[in-house]
PDB file of N, CA and C in Angstrom:
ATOM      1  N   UNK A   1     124.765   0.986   0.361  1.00  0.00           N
ATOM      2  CA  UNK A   1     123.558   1.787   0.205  1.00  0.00           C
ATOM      3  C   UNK A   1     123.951   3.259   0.100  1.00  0.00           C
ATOM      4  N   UNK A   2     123.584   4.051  -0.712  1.00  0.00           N
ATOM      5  CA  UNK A   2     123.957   5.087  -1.258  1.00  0.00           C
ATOM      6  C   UNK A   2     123.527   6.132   0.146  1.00  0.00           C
ATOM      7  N   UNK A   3     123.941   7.518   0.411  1.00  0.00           N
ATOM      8  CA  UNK A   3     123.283   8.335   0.843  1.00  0.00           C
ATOM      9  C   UNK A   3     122.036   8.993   0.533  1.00  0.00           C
ATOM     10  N   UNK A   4     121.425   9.255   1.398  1.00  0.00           N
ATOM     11  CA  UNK A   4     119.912   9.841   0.826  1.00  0.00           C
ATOM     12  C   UNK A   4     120.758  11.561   0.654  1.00  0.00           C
ATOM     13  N   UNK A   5     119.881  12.102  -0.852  1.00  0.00           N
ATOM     14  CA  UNK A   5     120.541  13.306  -0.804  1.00  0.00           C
ATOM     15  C   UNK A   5     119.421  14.266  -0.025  1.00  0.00           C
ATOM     16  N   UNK A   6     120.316  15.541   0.434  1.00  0.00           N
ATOM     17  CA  UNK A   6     119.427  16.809   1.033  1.00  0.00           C
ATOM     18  C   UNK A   6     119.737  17.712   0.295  1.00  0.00           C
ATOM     19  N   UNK A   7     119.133  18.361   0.664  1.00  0.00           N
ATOM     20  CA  UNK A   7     118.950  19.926  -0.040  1.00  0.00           C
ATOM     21  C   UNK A   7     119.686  21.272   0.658  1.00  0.00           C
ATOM     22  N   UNK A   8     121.089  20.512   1.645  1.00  0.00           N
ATOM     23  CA  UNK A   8     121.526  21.622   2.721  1.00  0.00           C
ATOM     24  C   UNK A   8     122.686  22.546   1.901  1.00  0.00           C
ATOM     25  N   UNK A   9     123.042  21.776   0.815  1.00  0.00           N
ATOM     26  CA  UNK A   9     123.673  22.906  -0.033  1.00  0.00           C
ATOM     27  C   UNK A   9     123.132  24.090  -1.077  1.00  0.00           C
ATOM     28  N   UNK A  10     121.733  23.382  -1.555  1.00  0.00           N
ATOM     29  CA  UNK A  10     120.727  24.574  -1.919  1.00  0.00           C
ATOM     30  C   UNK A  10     120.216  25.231  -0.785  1.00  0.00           C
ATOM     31  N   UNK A  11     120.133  24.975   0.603  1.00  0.00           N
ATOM     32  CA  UNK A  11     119.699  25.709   1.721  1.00  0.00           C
ATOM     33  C   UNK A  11     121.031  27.053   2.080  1.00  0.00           C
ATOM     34  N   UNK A  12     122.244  26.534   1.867  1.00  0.00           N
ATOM     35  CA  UNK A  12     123.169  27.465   2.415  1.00  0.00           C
ATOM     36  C   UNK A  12     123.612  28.179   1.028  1.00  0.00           C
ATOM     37  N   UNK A  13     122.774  28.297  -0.324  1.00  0.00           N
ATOM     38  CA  UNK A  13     123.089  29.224  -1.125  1.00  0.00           C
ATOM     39  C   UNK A  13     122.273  30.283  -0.695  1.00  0.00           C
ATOM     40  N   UNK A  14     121.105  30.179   0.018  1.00  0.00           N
ATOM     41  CA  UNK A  14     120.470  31.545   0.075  1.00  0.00           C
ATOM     42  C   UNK A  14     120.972  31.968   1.619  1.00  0.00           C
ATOM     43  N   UNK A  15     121.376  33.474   1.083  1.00  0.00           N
ATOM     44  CA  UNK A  15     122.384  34.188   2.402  1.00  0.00           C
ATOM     45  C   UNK A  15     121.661  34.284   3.220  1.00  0.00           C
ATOM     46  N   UNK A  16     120.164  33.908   3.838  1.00  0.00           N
ATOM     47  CA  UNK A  16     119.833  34.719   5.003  1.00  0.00           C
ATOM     48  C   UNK A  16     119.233  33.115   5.465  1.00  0.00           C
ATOM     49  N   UNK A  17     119.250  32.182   5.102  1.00  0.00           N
ATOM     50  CA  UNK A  17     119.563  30.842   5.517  1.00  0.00           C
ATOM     51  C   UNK A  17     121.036  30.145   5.941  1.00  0.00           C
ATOM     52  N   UNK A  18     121.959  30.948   5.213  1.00  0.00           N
ATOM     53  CA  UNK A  18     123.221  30.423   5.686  1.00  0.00           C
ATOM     54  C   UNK A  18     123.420  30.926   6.786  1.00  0.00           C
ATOM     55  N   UNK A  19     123.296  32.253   6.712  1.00  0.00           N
ATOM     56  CA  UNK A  19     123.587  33.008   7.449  1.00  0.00           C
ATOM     57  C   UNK A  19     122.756  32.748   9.110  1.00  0.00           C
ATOM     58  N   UNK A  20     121.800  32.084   9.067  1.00  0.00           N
ATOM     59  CA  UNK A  20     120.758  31.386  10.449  1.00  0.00           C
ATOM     60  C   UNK A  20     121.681  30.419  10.732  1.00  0.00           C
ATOM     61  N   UNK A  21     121.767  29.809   9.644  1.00  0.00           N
ATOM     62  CA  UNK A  21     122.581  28.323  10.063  1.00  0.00           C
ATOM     63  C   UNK A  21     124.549  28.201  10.771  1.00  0.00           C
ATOM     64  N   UNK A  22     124.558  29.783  10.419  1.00  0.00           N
ATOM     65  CA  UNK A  22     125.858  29.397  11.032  1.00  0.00           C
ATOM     66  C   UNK A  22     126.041  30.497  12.507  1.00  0.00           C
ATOM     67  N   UNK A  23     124.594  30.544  12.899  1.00  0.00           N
ATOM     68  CA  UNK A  23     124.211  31.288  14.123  1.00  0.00           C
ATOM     69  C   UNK A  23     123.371  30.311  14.995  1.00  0.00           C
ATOM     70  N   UNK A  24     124.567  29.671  15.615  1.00  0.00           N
ATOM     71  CA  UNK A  24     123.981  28.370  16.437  1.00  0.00           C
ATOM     72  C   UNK A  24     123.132  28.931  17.591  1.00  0.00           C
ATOM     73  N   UNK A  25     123.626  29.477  18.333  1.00  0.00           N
ATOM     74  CA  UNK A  25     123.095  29.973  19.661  1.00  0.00           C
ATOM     75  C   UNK A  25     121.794  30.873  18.851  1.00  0.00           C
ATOM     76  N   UNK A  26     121.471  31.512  17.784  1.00  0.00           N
ATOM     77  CA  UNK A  26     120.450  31.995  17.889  1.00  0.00           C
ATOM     78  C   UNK A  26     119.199  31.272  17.047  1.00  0.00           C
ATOM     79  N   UNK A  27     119.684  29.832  16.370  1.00  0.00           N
ATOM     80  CA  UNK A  27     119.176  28.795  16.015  1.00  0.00           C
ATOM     81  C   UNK A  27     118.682  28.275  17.113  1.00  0.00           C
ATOM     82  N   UNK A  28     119.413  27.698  18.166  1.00  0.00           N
ATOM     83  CA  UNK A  28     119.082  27.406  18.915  1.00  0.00           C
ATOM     84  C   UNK A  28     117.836  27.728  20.048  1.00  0.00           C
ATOM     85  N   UNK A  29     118.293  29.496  19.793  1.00  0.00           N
ATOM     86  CA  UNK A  29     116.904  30.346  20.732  1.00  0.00           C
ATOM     87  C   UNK A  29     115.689  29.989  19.530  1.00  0.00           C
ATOM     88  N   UNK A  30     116.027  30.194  18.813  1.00  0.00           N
ATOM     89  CA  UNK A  30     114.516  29.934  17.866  1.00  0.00           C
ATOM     90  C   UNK A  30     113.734  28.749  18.127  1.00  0.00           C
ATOM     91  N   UNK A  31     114.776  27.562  17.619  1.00  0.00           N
ATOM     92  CA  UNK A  31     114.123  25.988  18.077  1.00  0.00           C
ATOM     93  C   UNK A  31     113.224  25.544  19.096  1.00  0.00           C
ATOM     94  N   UNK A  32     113.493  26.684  20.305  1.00  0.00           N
ATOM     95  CA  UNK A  32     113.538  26.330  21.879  1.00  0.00           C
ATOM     96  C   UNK A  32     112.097  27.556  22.102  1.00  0.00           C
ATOM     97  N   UNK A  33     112.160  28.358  21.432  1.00  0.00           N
ATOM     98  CA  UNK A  33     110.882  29.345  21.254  1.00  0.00           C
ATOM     99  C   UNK A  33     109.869  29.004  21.686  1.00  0.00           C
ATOM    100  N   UNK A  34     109.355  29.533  22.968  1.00  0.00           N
ATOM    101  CA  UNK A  34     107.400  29.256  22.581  1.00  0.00           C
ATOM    102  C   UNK A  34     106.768  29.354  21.782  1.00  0.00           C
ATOM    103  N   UNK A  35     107.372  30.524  20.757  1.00  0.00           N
ATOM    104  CA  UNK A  35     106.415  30.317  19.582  1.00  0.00           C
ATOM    105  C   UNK A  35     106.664  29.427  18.322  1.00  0.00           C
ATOM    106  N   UNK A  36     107.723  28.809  18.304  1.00  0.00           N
ATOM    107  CA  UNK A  36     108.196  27.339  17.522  1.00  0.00           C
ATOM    108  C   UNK A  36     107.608  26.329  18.254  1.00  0.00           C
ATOM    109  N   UNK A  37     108.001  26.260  19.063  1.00  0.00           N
ATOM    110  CA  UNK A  37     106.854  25.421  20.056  1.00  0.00           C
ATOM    111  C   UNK A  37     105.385  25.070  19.553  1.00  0.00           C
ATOM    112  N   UNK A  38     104.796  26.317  19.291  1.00  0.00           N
ATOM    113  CA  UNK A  38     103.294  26.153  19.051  1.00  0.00           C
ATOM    114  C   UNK A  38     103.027  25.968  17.705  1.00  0.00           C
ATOM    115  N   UNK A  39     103.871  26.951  17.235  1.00  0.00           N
ATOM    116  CA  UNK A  39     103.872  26.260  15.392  1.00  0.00           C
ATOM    117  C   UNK A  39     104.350  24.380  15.009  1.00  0.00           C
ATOM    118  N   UNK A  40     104.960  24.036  15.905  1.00  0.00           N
ATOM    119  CA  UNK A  40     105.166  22.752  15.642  1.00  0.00           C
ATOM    120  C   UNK A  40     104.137  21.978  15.880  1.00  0.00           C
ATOM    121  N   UNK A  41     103.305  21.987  17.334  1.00  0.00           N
ATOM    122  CA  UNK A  41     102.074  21.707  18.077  1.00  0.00           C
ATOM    123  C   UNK A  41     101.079  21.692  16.640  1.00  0.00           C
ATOM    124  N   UNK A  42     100.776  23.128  16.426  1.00  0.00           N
ATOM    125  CA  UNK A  42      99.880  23.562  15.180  1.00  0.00           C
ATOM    126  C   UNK A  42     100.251  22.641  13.582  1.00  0.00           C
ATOM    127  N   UNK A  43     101.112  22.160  13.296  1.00  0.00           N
ATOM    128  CA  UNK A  43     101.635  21.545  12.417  1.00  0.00           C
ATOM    129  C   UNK A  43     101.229  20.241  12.778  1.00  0.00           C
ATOM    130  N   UNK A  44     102.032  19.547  13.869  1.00  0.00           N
ATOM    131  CA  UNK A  44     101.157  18.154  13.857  1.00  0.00           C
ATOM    132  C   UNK A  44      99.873  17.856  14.062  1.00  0.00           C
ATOM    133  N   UNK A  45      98.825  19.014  14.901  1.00  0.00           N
ATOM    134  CA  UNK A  45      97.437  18.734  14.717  1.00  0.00           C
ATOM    135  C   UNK A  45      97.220  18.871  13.311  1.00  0.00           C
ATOM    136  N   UNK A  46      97.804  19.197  12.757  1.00  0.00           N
ATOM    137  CA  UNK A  46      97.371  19.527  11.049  1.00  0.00           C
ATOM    138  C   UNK A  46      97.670  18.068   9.989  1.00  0.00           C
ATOM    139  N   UNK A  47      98.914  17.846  10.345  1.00  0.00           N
ATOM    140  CA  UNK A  47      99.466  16.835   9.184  1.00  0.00           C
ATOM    141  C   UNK A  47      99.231  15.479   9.752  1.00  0.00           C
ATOM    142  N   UNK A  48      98.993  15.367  11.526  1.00  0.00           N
ATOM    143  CA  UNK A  48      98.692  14.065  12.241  1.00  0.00           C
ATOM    144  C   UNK A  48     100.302  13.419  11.904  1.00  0.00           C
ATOM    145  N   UNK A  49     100.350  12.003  11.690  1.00  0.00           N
ATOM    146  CA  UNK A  49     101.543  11.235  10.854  1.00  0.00           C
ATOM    147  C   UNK A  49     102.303  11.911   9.890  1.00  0.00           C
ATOM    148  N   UNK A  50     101.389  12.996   9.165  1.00  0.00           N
ATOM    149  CA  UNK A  50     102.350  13.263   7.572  1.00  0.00           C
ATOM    150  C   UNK A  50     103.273  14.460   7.450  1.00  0.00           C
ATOM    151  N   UNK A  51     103.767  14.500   9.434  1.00  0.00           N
ATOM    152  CA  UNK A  51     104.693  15.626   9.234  1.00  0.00           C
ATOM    153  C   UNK A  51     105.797  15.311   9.189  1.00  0.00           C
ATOM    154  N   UNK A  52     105.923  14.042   9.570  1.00  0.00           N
ATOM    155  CA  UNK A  52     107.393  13.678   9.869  1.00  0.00           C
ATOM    156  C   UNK A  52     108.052  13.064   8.050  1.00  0.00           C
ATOM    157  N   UNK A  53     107.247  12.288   7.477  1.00  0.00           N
ATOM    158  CA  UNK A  53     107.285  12.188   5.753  1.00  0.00           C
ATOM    159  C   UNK A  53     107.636  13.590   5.409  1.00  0.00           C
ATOM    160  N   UNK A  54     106.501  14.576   5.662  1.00  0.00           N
ATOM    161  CA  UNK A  54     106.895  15.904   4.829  1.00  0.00           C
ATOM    162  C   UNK A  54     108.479  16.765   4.817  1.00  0.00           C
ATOM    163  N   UNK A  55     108.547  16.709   6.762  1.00  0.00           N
ATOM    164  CA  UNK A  55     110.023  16.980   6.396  1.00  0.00           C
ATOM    165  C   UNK A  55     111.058  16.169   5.820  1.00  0.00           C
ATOM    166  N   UNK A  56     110.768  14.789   6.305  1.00  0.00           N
ATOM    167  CA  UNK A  56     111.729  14.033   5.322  1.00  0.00           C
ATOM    168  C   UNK A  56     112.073  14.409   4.224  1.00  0.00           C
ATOM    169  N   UNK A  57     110.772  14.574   3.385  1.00  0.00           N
ATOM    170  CA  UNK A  57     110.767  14.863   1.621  1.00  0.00           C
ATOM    171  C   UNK A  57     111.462  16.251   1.948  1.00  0.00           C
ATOM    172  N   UNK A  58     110.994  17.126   2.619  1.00  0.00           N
ATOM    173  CA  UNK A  58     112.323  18.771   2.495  1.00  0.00           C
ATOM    174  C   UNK A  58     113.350  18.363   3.015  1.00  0.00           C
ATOM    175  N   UNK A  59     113.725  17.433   3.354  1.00  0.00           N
ATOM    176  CA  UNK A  59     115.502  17.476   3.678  1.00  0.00           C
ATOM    177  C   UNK A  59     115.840  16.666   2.448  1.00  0.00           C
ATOM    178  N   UNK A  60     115.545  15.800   1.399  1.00  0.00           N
ATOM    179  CA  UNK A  60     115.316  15.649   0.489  1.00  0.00           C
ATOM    180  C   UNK A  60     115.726  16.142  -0.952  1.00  0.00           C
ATOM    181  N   UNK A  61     114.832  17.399  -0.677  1.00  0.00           N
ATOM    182  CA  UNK A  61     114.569  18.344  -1.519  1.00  0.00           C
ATOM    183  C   UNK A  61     113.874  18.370  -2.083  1.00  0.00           C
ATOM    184  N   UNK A  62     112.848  17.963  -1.386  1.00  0.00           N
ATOM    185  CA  UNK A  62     111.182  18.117  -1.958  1.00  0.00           C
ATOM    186  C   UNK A  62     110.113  19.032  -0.940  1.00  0.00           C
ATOM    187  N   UNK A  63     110.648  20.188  -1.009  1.00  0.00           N
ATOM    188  CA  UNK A  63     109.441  21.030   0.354  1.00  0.00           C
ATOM    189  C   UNK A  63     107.924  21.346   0.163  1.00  0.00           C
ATOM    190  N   UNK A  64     107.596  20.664  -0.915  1.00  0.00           N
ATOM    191  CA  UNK A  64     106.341  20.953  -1.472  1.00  0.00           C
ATOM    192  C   UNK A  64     105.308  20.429  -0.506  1.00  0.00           C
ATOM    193  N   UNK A  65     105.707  19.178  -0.010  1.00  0.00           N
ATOM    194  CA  UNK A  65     104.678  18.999   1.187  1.00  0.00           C
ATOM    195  C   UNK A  65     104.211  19.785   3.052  1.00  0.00           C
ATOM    196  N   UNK A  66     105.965  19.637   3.252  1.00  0.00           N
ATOM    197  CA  UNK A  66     106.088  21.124   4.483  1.00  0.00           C
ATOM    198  C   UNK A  66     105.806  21.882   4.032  1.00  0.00           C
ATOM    199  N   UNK A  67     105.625  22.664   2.651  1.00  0.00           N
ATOM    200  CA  UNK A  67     104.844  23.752   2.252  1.00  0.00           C
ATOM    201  C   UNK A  67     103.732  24.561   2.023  1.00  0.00           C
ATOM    202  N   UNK A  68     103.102  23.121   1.769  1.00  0.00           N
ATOM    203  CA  UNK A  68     101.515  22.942   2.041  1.00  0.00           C
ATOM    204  C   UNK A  68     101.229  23.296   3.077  1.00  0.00           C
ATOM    205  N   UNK A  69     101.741  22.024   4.168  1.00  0.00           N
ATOM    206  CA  UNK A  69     101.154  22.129   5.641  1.00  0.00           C
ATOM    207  C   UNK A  69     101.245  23.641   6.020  1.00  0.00           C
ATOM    208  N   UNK A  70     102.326  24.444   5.849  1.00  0.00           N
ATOM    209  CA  UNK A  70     102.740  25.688   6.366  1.00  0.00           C
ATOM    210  C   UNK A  70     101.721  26.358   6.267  1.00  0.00           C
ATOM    211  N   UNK A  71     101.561  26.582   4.737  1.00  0.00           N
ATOM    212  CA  UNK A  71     100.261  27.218   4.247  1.00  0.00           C
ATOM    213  C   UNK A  71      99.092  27.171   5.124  1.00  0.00           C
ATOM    214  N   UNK A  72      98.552  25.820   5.168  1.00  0.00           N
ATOM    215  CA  UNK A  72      97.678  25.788   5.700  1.00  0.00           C
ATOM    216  C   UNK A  72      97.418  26.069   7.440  1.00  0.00           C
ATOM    217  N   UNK A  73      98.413  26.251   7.909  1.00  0.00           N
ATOM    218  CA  UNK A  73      98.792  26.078   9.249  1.00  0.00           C
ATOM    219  C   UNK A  73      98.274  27.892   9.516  1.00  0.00           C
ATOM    220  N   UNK A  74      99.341  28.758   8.365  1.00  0.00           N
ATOM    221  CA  UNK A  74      98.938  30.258   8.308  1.00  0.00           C
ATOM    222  C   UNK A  74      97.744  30.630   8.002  1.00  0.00           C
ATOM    223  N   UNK A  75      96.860  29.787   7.603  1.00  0.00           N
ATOM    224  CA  UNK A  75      95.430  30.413   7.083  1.00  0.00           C
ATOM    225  C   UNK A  75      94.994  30.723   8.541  1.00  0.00           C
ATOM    226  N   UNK A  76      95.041  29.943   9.361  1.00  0.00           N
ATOM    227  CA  UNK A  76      94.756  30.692  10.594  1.00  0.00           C
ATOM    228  C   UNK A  76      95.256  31.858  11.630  1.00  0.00           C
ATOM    229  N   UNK A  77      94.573  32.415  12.142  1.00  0.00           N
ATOM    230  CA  UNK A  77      94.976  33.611  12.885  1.00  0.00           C
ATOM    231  C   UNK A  77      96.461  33.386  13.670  1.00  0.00           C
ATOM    232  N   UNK A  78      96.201  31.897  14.494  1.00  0.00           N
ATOM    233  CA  UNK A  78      97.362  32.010  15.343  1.00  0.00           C
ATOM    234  C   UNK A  78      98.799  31.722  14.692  1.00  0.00           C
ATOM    235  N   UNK A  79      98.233  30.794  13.784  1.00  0.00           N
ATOM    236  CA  UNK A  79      99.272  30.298  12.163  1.00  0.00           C
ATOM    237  C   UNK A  79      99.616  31.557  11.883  1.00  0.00           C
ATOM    238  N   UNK A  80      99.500  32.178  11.490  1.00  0.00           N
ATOM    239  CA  UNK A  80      99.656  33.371  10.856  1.00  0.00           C
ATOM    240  C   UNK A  80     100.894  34.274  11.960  1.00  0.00           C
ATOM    241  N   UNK A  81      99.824  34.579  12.846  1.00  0.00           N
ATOM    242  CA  UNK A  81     100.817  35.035  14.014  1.00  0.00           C
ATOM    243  C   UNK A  81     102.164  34.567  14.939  1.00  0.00           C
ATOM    244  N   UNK A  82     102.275  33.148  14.772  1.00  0.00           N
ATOM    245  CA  UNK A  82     103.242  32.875  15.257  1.00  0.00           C
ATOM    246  C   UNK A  82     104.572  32.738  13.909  1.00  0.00           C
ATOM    247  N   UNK A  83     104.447  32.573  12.824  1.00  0.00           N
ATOM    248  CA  UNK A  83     105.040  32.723  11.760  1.00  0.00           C
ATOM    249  C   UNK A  83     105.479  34.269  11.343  1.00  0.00           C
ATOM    250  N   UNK A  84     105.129  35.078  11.387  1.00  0.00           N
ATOM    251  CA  UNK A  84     105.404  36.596  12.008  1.00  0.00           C
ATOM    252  C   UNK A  84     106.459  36.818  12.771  1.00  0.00           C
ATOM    253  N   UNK A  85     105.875  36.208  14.057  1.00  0.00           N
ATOM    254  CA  UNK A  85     106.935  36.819  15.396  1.00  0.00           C
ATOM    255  C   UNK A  85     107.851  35.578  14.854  1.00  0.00           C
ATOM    256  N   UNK A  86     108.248  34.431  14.527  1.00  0.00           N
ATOM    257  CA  UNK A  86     109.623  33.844  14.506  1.00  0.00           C
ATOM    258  C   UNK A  86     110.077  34.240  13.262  1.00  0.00           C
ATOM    259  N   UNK A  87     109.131  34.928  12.521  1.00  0.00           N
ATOM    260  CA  UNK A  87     110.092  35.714  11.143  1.00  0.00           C
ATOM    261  C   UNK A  87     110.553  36.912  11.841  1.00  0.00           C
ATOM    262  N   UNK A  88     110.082  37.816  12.729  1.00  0.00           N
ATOM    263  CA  UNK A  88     110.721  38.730  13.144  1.00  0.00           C
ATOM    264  C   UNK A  88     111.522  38.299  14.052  1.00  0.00           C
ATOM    265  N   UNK A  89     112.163  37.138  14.963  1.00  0.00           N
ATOM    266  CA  UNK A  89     113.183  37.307  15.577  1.00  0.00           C
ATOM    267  C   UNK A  89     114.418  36.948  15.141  1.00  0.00           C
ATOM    268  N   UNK A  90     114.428  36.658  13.811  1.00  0.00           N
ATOM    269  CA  UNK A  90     115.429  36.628  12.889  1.00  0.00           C
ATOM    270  C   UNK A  90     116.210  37.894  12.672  1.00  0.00           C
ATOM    271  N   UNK A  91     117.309  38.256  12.546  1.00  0.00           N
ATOM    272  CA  UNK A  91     117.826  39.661  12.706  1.00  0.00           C
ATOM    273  C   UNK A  91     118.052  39.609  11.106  1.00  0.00           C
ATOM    274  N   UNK A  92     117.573  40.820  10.288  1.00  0.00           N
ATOM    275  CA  UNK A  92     117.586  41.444   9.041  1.00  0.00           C
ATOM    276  C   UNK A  92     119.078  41.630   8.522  1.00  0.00           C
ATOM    277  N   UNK A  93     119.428  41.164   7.652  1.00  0.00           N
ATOM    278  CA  UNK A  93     121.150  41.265   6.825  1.00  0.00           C
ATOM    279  C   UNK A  93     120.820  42.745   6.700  1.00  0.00           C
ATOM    280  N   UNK A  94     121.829  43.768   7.088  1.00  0.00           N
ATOM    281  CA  UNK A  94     121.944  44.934   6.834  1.00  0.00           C
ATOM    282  C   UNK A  94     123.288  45.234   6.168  1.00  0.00           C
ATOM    283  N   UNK A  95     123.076  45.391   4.521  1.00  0.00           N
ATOM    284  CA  UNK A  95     124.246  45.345   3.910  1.00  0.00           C
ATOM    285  C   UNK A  95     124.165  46.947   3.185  1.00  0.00           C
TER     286      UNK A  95
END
């Protein structure tokens, strides 16, 4: 049976994804986040069953469905806000 393919080599062409991914300990603080925490919470009240398919399909290489959900997750205030603060605790490539 063949491997299922992913998309982790189109993930580590863009530098500020590689660059997360080979920052374990601060991957790690993110994962572990209260506010990943609640965005995940906020995601499965949203998708119910169809979150765990959706990421499937983005490891895949199909993010069109985690993409959606995202979307829709941000139309709301707290969506919105917790997607913010874990985009800001990402540290900015200063080249």
């Amino acid at each position: 049976m063949p491997e299922p393919k992913t998309n982790l080599d189109q993930l580590m062409r863009d530098p500020k994804a590689a660059k997360l991914l080979k920052q374990k300990d601060l991957l790690k603080n993110l994962m572990q986040s209260p506010d990943t925490q609640r965005l995940m919470q906020l995601l499965n009240q949203s998708a119910g069953d169809g979150l765990k398919g959706a990421a499937a399909s983005a490891a895949k290489g199909d993010p069109s469905a985690l993409t959606g959900l995202l979307r829709q997750v941000m139309q709301s205030k707290e969506g919105a806000q917790l997607v913010q603060r874990i985009n800001q605790a990402v540290p900015e490539d200063k080249r």
